[in-house]
N, C-alpha and C. Protein backbone atom coordinates (compact mmCIF):
# COMPACT_ATOMS: atom_id res chain seq x y z
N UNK A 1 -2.63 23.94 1.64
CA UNK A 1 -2.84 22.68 2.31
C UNK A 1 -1.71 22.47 3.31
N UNK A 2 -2.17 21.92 4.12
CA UNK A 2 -1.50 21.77 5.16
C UNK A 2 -0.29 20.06 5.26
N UNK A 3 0.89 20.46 5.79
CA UNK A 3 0.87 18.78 5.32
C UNK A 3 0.91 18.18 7.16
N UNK A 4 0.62 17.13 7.76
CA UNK A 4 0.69 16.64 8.60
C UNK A 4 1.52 15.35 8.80
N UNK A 5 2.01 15.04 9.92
CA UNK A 5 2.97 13.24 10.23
C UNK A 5 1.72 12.78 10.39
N UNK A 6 1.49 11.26 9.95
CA UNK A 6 1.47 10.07 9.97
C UNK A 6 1.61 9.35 10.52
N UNK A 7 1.58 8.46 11.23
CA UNK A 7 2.26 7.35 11.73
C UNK A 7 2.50 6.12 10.81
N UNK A 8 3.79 5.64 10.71
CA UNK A 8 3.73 4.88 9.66
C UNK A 8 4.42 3.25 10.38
N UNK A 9 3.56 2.39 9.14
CA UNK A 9 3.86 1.06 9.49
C UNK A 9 5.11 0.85 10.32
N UNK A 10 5.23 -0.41 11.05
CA UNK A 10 6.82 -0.35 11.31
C UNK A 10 7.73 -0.85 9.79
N UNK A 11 8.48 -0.79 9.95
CA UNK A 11 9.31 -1.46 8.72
C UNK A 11 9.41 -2.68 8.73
N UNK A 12 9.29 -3.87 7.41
CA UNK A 12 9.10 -4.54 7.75
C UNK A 12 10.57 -5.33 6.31
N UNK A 13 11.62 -6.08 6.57
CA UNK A 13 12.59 -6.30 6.45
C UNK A 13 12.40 -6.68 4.44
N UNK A 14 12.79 -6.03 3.88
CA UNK A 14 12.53 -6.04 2.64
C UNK A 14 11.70 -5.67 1.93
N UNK A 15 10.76 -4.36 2.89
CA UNK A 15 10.32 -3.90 1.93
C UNK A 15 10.34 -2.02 2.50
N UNK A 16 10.55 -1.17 1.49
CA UNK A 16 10.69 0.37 2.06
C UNK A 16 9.71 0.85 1.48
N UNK A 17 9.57 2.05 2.33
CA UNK A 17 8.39 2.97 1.38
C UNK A 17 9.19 4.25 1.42
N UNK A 18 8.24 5.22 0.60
CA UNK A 18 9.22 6.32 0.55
C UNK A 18 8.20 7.35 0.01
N UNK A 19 7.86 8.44 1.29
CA UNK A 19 6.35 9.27 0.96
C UNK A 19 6.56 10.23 -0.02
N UNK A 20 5.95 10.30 -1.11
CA UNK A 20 6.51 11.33 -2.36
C UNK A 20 5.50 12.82 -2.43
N UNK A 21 4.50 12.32 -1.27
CA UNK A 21 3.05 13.86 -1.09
C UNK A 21 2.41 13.48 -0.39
N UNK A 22 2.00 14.26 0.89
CA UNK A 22 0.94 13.60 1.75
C UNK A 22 0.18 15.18 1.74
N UNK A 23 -1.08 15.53 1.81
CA UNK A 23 -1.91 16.31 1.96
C UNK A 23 -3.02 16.35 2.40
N UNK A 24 -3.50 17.12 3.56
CA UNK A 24 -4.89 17.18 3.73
C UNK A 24 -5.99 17.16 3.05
N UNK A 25 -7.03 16.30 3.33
CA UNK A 25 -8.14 15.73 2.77
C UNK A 25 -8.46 14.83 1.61
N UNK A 26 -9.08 14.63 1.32
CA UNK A 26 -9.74 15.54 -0.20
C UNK A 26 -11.32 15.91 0.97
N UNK A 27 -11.54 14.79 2.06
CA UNK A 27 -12.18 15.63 2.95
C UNK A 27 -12.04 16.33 4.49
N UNK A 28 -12.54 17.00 5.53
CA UNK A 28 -12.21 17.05 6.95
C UNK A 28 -11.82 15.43 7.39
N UNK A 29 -10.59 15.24 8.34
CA UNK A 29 -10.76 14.33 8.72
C UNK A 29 -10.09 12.84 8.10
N UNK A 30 -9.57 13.31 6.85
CA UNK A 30 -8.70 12.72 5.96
C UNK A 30 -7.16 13.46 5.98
N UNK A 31 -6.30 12.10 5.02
CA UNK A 31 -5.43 12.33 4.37
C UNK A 31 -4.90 12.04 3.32
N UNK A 32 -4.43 12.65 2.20
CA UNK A 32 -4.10 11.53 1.00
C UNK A 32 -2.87 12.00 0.95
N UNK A 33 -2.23 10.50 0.65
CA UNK A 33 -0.60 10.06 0.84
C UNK A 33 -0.42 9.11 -0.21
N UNK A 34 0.62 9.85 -1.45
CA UNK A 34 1.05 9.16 -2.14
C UNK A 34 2.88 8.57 -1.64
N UNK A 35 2.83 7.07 -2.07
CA UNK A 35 3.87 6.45 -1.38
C UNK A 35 4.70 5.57 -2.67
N UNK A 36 5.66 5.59 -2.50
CA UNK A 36 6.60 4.61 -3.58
C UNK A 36 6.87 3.45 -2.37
N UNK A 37 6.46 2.22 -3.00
CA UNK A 37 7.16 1.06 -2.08
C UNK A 37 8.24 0.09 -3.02
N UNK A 38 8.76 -0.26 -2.52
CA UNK A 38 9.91 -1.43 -3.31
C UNK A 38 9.45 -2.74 -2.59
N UNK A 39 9.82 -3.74 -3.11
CA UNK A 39 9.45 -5.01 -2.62
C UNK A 39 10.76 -5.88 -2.80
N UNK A 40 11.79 -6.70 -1.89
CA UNK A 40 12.78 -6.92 -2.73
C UNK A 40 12.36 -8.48 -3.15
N UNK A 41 12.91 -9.13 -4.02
CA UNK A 41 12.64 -10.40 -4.36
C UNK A 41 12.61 -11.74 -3.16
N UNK A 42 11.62 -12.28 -3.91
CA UNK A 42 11.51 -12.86 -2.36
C UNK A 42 10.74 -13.10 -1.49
N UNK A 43 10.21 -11.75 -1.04
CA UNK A 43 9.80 -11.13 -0.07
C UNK A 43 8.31 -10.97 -0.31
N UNK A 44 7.67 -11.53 1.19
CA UNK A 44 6.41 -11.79 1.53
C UNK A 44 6.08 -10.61 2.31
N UNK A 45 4.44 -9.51 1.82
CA UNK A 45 4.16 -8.58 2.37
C UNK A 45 2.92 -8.95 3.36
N UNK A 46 3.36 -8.83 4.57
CA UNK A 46 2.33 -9.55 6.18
C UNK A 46 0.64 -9.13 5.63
N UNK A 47 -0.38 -9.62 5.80
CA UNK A 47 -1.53 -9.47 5.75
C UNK A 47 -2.16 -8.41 6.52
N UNK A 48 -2.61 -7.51 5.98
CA UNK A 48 -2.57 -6.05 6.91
C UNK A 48 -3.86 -5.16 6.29
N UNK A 49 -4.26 -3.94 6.30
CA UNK A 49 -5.88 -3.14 6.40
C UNK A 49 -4.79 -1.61 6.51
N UNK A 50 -5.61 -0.92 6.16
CA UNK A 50 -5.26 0.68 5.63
C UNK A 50 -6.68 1.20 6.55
N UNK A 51 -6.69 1.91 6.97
CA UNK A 51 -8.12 3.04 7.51
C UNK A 51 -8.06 4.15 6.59
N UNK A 52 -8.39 3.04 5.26
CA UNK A 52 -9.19 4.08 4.12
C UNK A 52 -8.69 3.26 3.11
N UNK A 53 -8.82 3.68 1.47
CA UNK A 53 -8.40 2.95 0.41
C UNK A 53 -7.45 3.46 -0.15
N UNK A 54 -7.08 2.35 -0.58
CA UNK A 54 -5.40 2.14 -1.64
C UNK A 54 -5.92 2.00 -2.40
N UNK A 55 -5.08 3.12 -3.79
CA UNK A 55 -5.17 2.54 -5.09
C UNK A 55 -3.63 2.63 -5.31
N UNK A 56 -3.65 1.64 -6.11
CA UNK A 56 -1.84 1.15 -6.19
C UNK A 56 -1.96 1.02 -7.99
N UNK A 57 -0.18 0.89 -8.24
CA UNK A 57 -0.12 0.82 -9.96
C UNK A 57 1.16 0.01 -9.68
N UNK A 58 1.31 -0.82 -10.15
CA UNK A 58 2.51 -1.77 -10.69
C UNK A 58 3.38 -0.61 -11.64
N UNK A 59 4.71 -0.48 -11.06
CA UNK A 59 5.77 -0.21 -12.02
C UNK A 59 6.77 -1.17 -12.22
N UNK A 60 7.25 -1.79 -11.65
CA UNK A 60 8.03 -3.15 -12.00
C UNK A 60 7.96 -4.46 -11.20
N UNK A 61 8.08 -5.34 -11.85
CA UNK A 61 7.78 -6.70 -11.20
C UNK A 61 6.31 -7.29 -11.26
N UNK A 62 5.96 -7.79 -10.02
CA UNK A 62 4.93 -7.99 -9.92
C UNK A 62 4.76 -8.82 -8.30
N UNK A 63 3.74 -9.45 -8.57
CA UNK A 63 3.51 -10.09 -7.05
C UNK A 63 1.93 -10.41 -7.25
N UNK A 64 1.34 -11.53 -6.07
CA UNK A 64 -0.03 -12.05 -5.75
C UNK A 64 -0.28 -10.94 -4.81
N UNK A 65 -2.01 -10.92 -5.46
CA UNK A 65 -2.72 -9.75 -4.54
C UNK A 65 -3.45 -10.89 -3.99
N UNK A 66 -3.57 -10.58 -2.45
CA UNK A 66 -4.70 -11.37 -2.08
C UNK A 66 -5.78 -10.92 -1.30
N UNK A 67 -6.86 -10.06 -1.47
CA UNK A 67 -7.75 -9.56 -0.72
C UNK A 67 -8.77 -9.88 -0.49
N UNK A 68 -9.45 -9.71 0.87
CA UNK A 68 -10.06 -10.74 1.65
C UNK A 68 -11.73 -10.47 0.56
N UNK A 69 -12.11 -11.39 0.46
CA UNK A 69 -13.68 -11.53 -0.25
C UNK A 69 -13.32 -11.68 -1.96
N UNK A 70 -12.07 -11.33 -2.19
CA UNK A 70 -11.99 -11.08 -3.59
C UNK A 70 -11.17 -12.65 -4.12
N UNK A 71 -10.65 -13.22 -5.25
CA UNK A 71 -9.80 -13.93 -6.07
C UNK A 71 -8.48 -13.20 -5.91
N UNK A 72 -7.44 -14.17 -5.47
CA UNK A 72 -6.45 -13.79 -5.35
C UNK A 72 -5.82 -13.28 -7.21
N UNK A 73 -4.93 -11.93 -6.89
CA UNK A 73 -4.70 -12.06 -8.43
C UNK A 73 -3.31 -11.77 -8.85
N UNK A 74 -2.94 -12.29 -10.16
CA UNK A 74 -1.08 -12.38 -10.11
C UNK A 74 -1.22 -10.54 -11.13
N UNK A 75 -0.18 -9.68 -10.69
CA UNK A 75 -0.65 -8.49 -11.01
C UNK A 75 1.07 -8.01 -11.54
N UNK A 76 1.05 -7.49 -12.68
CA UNK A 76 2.14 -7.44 -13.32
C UNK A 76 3.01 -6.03 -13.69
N UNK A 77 3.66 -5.94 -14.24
CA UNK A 77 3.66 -4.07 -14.58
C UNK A 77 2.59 -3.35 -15.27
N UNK A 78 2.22 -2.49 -15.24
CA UNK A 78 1.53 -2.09 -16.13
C UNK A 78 -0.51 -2.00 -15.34
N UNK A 79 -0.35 -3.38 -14.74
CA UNK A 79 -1.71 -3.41 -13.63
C UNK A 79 -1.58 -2.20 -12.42
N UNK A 80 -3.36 -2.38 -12.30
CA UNK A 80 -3.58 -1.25 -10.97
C UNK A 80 -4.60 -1.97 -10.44
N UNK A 81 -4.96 -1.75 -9.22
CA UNK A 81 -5.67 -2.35 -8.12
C UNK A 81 -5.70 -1.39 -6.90
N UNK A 82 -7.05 -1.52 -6.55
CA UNK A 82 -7.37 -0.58 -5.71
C UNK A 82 -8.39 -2.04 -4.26
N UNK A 83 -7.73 -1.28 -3.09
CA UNK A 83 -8.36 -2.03 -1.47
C UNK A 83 -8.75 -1.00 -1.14
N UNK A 84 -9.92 -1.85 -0.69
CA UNK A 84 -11.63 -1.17 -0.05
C UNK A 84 -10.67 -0.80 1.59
N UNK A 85 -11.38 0.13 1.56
CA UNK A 85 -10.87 0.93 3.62
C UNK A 85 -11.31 -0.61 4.40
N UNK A 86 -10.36 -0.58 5.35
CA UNK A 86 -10.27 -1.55 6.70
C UNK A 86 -10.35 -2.87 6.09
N UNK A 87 -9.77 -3.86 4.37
CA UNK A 87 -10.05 -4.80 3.82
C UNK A 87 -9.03 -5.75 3.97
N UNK A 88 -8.76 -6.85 4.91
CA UNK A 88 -7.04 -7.72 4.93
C UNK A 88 -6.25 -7.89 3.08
N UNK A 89 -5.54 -7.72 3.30
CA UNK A 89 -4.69 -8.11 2.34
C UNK A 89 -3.27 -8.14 2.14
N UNK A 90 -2.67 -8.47 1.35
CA UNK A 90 -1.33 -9.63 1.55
C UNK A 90 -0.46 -8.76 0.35
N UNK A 91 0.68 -9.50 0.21
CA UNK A 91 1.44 -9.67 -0.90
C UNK A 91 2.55 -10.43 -1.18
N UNK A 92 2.80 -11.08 -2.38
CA UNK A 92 3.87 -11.96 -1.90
C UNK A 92 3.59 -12.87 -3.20
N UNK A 93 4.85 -13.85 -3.36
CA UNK A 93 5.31 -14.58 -4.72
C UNK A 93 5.54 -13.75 -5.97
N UNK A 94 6.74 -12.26 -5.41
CA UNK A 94 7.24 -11.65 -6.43
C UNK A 94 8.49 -12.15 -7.26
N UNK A 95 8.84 -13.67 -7.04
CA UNK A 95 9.51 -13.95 -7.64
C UNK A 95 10.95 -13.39 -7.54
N UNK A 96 11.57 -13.35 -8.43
CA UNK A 96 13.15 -13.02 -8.36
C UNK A 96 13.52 -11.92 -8.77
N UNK A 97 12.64 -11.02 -9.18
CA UNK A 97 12.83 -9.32 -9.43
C UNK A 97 12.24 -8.76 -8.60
N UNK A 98 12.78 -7.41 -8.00
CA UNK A 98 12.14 -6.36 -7.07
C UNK A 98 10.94 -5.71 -8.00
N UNK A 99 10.01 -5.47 -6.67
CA UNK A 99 8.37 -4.93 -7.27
C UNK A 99 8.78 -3.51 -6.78
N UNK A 100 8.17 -2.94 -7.32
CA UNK A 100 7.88 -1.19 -7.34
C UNK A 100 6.44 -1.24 -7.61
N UNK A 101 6.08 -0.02 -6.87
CA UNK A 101 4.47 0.24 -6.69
C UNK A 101 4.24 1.53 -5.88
N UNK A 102 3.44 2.35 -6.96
CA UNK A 102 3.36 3.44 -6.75
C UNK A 102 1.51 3.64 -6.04
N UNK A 103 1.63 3.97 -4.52
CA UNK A 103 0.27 3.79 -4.09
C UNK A 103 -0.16 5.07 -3.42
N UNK A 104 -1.51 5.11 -4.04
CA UNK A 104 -2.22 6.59 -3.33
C UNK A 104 -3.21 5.96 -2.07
N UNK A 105 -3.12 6.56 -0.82
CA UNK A 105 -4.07 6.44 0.06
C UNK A 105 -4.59 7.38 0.02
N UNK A 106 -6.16 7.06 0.67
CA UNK A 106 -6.89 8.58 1.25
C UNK A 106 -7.54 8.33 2.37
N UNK A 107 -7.00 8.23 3.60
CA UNK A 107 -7.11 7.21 5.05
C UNK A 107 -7.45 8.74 6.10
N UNK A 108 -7.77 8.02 6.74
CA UNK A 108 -8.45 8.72 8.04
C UNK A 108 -6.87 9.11 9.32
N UNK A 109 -6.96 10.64 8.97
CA UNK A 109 -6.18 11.28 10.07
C UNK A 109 -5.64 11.03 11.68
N UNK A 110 -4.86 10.78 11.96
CA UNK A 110 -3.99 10.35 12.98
C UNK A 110 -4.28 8.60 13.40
N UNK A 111 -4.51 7.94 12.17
CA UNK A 111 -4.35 6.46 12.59
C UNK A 111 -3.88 6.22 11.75
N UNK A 112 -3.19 4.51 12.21
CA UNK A 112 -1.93 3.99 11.78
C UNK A 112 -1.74 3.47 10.18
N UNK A 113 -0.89 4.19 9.16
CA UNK A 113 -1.05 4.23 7.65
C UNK A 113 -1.62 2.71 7.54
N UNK A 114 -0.87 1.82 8.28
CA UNK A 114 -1.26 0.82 8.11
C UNK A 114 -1.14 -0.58 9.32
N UNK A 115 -2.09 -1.13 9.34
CA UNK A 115 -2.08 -2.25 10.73
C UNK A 115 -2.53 -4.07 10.39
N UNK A 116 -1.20 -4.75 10.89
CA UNK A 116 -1.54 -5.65 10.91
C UNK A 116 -2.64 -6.83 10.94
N UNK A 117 -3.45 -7.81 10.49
CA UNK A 117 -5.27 -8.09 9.97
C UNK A 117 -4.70 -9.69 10.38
């Protein structure tokens, strides 16, 4: 497998990511990119869309999911949650501990990991 760049979000002030495997496909025309993000306390994640789906897992903390058509939901360690390709969604009211979240994409090749909604 081949691995390819990305273009990735800009950074956005309290929160990092950090790519741990990105690989071609699972089809032509894809990519799947597993990512570690931190969240620091505090800190509100901008309302934004993936060109393809996230499945994410809570490793510490937590935070409000808020995705567009769905119930916003308070999501803790131990939770997983997965966003539908091109779906707005948020994050934010992690409270006073840093969130960790370990997220797999499988998004469509040479567009932006992720864009502002």
């Amino acid at each position: 497998m081949h691995r390819r760049k990305v273009r990735r979000p800009r950074r956005r002030p309290g929160v990092t990511r950090k790519v741990l495997s990105q690989t071609d496909g699972p089809t032509p025309g894809y990519v799947t990119i597993i990512v570690e993000a931190e969240i620091e306390a505090g800190v509100t994640v901008a309302r934004h869309t993936h060109p393809g789906i996230e499945s994410a897992y809570i490793i510490e903390g937590g935070l409000e999911l808020p995705i567009e058509g769905q119930p916003t939901r308070a999501l803790k360690p131990g939770d997983g949650f997965v966003v539908p390709p091109n779906t707005p969604h948020a994050g934010g009211k992690n409270g006073d501990k840093k969130t960790k979240i370990a997220s797999t994409y499988v998004v469509e090749k040479g567009k932006p990991l992720a864009s502002p909604a």
